[in-house]
C-alpha atoms as a PDB file:
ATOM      1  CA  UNK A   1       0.000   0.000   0.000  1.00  0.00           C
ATOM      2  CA  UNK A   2       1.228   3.697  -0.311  1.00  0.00           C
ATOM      3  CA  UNK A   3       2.459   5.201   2.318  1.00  0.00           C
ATOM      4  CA  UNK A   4      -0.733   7.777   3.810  1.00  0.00           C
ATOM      5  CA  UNK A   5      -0.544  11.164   4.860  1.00  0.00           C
ATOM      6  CA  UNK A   6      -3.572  12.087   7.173  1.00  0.00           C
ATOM      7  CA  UNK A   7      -3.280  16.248   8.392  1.00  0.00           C
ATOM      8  CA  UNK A   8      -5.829  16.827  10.876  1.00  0.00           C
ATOM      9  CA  UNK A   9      -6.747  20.003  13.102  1.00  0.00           C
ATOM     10  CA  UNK A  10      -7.141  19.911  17.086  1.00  0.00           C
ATOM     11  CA  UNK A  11      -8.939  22.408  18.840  1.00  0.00           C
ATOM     12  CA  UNK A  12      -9.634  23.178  22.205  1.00  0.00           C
ATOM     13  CA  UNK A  13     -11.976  25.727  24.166  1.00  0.00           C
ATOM     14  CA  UNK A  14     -12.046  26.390  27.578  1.00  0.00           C
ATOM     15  CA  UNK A  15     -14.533  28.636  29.310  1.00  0.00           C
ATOM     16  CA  UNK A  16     -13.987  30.188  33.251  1.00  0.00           C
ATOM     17  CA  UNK A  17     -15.665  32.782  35.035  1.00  0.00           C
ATOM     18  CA  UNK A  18     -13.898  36.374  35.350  1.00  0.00           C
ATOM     19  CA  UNK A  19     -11.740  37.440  38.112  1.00  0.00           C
ATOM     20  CA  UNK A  20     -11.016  40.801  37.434  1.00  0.00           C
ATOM     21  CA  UNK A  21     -13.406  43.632  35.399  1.00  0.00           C
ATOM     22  CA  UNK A  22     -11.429  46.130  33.581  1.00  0.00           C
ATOM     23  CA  UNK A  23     -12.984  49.355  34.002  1.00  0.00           C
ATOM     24  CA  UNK A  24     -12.822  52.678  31.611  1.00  0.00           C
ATOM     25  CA  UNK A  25     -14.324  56.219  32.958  1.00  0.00           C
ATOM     26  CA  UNK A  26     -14.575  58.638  30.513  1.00  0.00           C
ATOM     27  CA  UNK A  27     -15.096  62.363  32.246  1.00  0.00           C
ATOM     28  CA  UNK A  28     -16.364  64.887  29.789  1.00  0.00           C
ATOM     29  CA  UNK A  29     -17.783  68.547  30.700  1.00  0.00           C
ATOM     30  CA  UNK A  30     -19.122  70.950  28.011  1.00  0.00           C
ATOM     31  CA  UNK A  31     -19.014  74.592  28.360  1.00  0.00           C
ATOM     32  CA  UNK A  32     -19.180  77.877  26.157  1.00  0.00           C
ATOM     33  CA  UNK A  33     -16.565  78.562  28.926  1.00  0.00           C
ATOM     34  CA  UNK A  34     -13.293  77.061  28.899  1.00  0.00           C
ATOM     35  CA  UNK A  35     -12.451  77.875  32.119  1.00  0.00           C
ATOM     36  CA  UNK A  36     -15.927  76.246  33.572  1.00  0.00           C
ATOM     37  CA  UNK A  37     -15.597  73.336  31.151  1.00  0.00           C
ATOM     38  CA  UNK A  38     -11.703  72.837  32.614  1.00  0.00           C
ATOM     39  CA  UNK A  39     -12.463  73.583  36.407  1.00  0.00           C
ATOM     40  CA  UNK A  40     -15.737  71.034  35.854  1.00  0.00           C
ATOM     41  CA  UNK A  41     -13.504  68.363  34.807  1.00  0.00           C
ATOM     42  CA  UNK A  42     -10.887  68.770  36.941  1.00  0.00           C
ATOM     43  CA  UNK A  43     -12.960  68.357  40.120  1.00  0.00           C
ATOM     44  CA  UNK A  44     -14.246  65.250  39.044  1.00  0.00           C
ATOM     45  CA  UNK A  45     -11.543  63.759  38.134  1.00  0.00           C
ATOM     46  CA  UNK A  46      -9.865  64.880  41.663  1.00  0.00           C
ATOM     47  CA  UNK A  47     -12.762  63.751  43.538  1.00  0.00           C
ATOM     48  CA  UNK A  48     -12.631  60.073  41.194  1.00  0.00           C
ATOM     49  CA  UNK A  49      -9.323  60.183  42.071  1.00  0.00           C
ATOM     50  CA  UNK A  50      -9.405  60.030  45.395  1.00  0.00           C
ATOM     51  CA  UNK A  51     -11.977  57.863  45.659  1.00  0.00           C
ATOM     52  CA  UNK A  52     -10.433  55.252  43.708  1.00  0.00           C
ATOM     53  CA  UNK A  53      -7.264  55.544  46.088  1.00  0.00           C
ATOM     54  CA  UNK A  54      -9.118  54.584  48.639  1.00  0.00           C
ATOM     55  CA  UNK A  55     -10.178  51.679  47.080  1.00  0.00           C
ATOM     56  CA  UNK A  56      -7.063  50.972  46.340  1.00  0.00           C
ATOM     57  CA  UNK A  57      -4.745  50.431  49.430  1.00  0.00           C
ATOM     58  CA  UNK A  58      -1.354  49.496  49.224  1.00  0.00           C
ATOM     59  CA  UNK A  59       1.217  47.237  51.379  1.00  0.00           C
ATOM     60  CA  UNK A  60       4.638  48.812  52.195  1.00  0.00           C
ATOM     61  CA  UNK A  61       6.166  47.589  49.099  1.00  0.00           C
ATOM     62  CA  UNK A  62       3.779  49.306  46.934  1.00  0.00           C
ATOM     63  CA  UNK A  63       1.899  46.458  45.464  1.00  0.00           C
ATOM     64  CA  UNK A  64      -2.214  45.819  46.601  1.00  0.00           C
ATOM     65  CA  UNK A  65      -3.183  44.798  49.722  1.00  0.00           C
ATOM     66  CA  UNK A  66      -5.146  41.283  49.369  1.00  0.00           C
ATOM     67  CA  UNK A  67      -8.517  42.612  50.088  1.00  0.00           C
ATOM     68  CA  UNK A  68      -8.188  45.687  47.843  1.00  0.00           C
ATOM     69  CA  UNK A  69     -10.958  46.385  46.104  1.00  0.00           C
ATOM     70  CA  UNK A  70      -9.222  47.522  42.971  1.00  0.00           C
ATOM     71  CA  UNK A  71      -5.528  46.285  42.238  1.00  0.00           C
ATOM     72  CA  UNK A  72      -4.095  49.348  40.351  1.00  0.00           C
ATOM     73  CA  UNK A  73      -5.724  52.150  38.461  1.00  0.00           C
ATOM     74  CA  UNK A  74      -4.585  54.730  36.128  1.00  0.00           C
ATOM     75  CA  UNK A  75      -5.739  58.908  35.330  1.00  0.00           C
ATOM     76  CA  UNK A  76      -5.483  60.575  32.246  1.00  0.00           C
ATOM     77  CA  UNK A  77      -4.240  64.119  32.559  1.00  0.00           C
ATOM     78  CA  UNK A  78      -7.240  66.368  31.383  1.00  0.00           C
ATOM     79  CA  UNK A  79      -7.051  67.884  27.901  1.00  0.00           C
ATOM     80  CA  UNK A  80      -9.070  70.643  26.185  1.00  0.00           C
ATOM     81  CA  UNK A  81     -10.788  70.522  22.557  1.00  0.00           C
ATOM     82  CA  UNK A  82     -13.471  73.020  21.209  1.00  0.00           C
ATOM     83  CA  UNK A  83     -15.646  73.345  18.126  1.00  0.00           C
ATOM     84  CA  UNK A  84     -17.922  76.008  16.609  1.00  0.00           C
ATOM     85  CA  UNK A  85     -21.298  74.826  16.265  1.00  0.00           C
ATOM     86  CA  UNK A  86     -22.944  75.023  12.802  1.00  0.00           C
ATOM     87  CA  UNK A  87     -26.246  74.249  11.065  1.00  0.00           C
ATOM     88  CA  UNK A  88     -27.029  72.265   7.612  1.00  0.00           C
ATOM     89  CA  UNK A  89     -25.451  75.045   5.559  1.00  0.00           C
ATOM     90  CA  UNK A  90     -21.891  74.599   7.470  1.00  0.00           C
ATOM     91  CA  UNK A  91     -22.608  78.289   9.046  1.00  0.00           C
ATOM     92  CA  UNK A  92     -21.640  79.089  11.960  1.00  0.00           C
ATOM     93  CA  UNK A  93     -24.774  79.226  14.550  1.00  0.00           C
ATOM     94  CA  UNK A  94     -23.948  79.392  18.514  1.00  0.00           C
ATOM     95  CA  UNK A  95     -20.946  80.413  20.022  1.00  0.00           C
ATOM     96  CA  UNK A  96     -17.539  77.957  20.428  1.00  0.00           C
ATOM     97  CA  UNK A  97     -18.398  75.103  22.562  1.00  0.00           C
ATOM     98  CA  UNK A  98     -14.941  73.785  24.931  1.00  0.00           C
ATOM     99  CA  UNK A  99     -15.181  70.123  25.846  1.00  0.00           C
ATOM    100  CA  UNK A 100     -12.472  68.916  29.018  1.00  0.00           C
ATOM    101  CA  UNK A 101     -11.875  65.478  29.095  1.00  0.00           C
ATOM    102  CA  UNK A 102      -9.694  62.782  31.072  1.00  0.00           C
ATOM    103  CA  UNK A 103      -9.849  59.088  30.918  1.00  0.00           C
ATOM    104  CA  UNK A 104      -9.817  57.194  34.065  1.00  0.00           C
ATOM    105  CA  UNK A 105      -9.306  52.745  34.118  1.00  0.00           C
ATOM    106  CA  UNK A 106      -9.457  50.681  36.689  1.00  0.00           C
ATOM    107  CA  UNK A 107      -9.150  46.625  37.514  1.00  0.00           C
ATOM    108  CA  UNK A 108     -11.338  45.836  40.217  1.00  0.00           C
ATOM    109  CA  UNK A 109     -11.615  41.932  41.691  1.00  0.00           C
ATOM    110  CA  UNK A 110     -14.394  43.005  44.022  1.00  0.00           C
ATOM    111  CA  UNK A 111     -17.729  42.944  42.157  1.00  0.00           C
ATOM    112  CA  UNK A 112     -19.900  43.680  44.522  1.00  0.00           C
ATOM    113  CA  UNK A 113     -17.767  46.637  44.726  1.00  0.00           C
ATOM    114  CA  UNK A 114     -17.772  47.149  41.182  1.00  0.00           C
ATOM    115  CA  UNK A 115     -21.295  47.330  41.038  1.00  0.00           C
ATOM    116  CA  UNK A 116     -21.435  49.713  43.804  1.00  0.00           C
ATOM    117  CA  UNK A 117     -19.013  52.157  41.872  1.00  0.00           C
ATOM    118  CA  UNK A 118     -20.799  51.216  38.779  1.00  0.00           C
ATOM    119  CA  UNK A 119     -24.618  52.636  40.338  1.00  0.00           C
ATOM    120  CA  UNK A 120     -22.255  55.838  41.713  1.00  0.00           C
ATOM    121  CA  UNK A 121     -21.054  57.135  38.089  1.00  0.00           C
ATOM    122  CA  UNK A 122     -24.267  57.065  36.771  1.00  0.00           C
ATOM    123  CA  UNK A 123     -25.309  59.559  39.765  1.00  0.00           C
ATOM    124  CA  UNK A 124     -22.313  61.346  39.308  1.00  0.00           C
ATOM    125  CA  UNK A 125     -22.375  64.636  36.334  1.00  0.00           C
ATOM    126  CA  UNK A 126     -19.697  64.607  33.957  1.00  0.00           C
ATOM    127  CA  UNK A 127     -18.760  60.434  33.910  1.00  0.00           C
ATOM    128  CA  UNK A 128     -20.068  57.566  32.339  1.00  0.00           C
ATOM    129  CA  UNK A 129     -18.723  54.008  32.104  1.00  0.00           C
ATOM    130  CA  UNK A 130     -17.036  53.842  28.348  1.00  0.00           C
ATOM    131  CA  UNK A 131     -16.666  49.978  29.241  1.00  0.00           C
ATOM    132  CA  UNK A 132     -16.062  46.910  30.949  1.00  0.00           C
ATOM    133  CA  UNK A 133     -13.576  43.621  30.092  1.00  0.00           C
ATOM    134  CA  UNK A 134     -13.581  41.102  31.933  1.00  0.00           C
ATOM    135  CA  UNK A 135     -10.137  39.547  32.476  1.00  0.00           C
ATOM    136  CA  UNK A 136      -8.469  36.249  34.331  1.00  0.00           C
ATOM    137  CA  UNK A 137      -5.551  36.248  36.360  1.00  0.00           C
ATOM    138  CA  UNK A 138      -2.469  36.165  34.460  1.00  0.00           C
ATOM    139  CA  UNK A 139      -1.771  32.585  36.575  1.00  0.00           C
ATOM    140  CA  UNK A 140      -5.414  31.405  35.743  1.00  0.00           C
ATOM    141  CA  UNK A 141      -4.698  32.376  32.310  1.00  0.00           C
ATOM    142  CA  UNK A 142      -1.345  31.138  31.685  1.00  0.00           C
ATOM    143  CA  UNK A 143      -2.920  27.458  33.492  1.00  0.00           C
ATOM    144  CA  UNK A 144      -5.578  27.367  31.138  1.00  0.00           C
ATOM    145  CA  UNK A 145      -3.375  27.777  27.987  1.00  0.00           C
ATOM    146  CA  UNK A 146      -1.462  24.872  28.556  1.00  0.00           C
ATOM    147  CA  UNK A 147      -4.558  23.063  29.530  1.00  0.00           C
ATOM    148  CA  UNK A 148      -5.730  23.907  26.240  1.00  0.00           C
ATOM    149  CA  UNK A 149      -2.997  23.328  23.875  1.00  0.00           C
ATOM    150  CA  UNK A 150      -2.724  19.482  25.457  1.00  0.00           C
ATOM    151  CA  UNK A 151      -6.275  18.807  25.234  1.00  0.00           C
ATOM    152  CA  UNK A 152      -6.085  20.668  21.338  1.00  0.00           C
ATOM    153  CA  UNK A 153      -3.439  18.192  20.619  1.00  0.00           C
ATOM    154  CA  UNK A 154      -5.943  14.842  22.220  1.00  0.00           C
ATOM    155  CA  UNK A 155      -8.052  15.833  19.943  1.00  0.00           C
ATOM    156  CA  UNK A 156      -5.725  15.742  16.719  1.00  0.00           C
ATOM    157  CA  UNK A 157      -4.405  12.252  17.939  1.00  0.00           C
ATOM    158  CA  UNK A 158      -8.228  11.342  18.440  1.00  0.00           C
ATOM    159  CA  UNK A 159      -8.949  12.212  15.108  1.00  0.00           C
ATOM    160  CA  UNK A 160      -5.744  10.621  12.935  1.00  0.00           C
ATOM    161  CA  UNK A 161      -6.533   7.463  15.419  1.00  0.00           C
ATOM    162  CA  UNK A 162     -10.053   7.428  13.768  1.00  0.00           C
ATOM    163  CA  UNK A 163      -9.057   7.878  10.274  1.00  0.00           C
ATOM    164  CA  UNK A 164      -6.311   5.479  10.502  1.00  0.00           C
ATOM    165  CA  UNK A 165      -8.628   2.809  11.578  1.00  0.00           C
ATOM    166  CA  UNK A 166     -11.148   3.225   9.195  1.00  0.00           C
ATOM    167  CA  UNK A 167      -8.741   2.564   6.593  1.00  0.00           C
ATOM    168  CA  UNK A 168      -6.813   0.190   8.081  1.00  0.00           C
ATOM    169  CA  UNK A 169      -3.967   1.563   8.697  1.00  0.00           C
ATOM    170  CA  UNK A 170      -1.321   2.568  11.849  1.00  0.00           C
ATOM    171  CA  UNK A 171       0.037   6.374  12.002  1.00  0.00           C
ATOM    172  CA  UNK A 172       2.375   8.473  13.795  1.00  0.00           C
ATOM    173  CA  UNK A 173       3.209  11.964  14.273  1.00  0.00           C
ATOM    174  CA  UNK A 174       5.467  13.669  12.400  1.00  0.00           C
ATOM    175  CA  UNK A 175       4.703  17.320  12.309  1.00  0.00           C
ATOM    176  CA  UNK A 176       2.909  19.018  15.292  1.00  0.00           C
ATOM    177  CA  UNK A 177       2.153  23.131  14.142  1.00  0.00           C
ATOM    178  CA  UNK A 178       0.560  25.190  17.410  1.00  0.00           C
ATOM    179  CA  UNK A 179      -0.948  28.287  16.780  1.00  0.00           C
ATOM    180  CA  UNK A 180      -1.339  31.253  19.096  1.00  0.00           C
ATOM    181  CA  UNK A 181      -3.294  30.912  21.678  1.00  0.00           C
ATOM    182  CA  UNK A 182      -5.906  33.912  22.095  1.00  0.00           C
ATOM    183  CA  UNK A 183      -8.212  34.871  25.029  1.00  0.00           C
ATOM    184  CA  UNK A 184     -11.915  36.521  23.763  1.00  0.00           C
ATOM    185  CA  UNK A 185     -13.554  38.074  26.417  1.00  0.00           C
ATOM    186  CA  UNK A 186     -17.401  39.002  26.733  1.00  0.00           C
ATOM    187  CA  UNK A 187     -17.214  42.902  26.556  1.00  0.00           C
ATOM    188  CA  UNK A 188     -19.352  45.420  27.985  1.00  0.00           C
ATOM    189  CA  UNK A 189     -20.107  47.749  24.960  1.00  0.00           C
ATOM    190  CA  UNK A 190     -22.761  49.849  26.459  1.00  0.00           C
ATOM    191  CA  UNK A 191     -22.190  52.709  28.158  1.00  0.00           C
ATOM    192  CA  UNK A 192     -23.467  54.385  30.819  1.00  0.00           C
ATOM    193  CA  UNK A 193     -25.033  58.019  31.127  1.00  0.00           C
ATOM    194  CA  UNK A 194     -26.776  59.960  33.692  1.00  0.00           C
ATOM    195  CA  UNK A 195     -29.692  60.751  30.996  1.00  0.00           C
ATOM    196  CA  UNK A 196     -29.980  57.650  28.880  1.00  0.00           C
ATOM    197  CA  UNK A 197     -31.244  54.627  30.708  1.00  0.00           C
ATOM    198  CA  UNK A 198     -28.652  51.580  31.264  1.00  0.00           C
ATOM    199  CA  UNK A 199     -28.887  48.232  29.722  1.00  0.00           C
ATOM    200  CA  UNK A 200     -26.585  45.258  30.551  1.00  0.00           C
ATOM    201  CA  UNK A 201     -24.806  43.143  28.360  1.00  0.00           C
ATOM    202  CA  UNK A 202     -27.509  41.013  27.041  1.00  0.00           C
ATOM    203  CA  UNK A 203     -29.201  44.098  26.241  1.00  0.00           C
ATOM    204  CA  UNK A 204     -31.819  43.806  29.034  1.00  0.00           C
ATOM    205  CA  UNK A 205     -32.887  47.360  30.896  1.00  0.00           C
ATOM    206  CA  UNK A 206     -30.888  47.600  34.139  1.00  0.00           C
ATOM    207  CA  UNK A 207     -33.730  48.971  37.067  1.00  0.00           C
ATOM    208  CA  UNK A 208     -32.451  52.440  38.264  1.00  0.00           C
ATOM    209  CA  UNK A 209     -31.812  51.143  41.936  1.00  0.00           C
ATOM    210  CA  UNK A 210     -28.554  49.904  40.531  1.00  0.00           C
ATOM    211  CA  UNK A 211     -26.599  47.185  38.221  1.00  0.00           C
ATOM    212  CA  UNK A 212     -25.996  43.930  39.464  1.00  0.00           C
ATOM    213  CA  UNK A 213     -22.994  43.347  37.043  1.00  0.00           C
ATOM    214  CA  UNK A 214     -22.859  39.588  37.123  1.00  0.00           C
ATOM    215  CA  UNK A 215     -18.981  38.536  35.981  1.00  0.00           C
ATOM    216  CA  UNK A 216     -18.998  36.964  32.402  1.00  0.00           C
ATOM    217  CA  UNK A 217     -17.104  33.922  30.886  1.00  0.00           C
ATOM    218  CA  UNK A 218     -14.150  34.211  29.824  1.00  0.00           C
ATOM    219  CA  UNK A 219     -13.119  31.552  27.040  1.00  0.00           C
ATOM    220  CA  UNK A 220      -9.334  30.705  25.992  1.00  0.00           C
ATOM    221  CA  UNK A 221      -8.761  28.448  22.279  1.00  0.00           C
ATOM    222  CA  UNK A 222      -5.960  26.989  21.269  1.00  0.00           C
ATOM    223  CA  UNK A 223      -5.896  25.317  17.947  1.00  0.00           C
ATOM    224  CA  UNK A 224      -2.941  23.188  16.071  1.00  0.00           C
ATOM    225  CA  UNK A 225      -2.615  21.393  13.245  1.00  0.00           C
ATOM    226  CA  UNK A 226      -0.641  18.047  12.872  1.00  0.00           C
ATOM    227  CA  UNK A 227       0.555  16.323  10.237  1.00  0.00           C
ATOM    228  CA  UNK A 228       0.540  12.197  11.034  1.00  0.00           C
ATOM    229  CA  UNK A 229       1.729   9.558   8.679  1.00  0.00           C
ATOM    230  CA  UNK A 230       2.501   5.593   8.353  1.00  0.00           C
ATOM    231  CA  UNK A 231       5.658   3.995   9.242  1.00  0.00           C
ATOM    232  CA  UNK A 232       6.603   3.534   5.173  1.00  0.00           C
ATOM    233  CA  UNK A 233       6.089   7.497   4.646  1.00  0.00           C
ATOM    234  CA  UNK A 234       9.287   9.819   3.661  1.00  0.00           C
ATOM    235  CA  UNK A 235       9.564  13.789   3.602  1.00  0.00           C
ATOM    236  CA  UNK A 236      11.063  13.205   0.242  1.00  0.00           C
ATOM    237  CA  UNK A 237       8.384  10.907  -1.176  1.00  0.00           C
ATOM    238  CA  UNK A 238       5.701  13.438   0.386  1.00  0.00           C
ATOM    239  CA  UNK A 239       3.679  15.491  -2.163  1.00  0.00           C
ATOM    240  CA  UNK A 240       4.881  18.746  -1.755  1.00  0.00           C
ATOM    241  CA  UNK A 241       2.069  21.518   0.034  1.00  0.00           C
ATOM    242  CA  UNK A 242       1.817  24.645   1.711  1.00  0.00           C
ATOM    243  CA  UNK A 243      -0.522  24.634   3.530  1.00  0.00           C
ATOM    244  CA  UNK A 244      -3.219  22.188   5.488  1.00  0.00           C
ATOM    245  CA  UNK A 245      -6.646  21.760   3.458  1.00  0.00           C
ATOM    246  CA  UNK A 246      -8.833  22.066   5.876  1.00  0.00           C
END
């Protein structure tokens, strides 16, 4: 019989709950006033800031404290853009509007906390919540991604084992090709406003007592591709390709 070439994928997915929510503020206060517009945003993020430093407690060596509510947290410094309003015609109709604006993100591993902050901003004038990612531990993450490329390659062995025996036949590996792993997170898009109602991320309306932010899945794939053969099969007898046809 010919020697037999059998190229197979292996996948693996892997799903765990969040551990961390990574948080994005976005302060933003309008003014025909620069001045008012600056002062506005400055406060808040001052006030934010302090807040969040709180929340936030370090140990002498300057890393979190293992009840801290948030692990680290970062400000923007606030920055100044304005615009001159105009109607259909692209003429000028109101005076220059001046728009201050800092970013503020945070990675919380309390939720209930989270949520807490979360019902705060959208009480508070000038913020809403751009977004949230949910994250894993880098340890949980890095576990799970060899987890997954072992149980990616099971299931390419599974697979040329299945082949092989339907045709009769005994294989080996010979090539083993391991693509990147990648980590896809449930996301957060909405965002949240003191004057537009909230919604959560299944697009359900969030009652205004609050959000109960429940943490989402997050899922980690690792795929490979494998190339197994018989024991008669040569590189140089091998028809030549470039790529797997899958």
């Amino acid at each position: 019989m010919p020697p037999l070439e059998i190229r197979v994928s292996g996948n693996c997915q892997l799903n765990r709950t969040a551990e961390r929510a990574f948080v994005t503020l976005r302060i933003a206060a309008e003014s025909t006033n620069q001045e008012e517009a600056a002062q506005n945003a400055t406060t808040t993020v001052n006030n934010l800031h302090q807040k969040f430093t709180f929340l936030s407690p370090k140990t002498a060596e300057g890393a979190a404290t293992p009840d801290a509510p948030i692990t680290i947290f970062t400000v923007s410094s606030v920055s100044t853009s304005s615009k001159v309003p105009k109607d259909g015609e692209g003429k000028p109709n109101g005076p220059r509007e001046y728009t201050a604006s800092a970013t503020i993100s945070a990675i919380f591993r309390d939720f209930a906390n989270l949520s807490e902050v979360t019902r705060q901003m959208l009480d508070t004038p000038f913020v809403e919540v751009q977004s949230i990612t949910w994250r894993l531990t880098d340890d949980t993450k890095n576990n799970l991604a060899k987890e997954a490329r072992e149980k990616a390659l099971v299931d390419a062995v599974e697979k040329a084992k299945l082949y092989a025996r339907v045709v009769g036949r005994e294989v080996s590996a010979v090539e083993i090709t391991d693509t990147d792993n990648h980590q896809v997170s449930r996301r957060m898009m909405q965002s949240y406003n003191r004057t537009a109602a909230a919604w959560d991320a299944d697009g359900v309306s969030v009652p205004s007592g609050g959000i109960a932010l429940e943490p989402q899945e997050v899922v980690v794939d690792c795929s490979i591709k494998a190339l197994f053969v018989t024991e008669d099969w040569t590189r140089e007898k091998a028809a030549p390709q470039s790529h797997y046809p899958y």
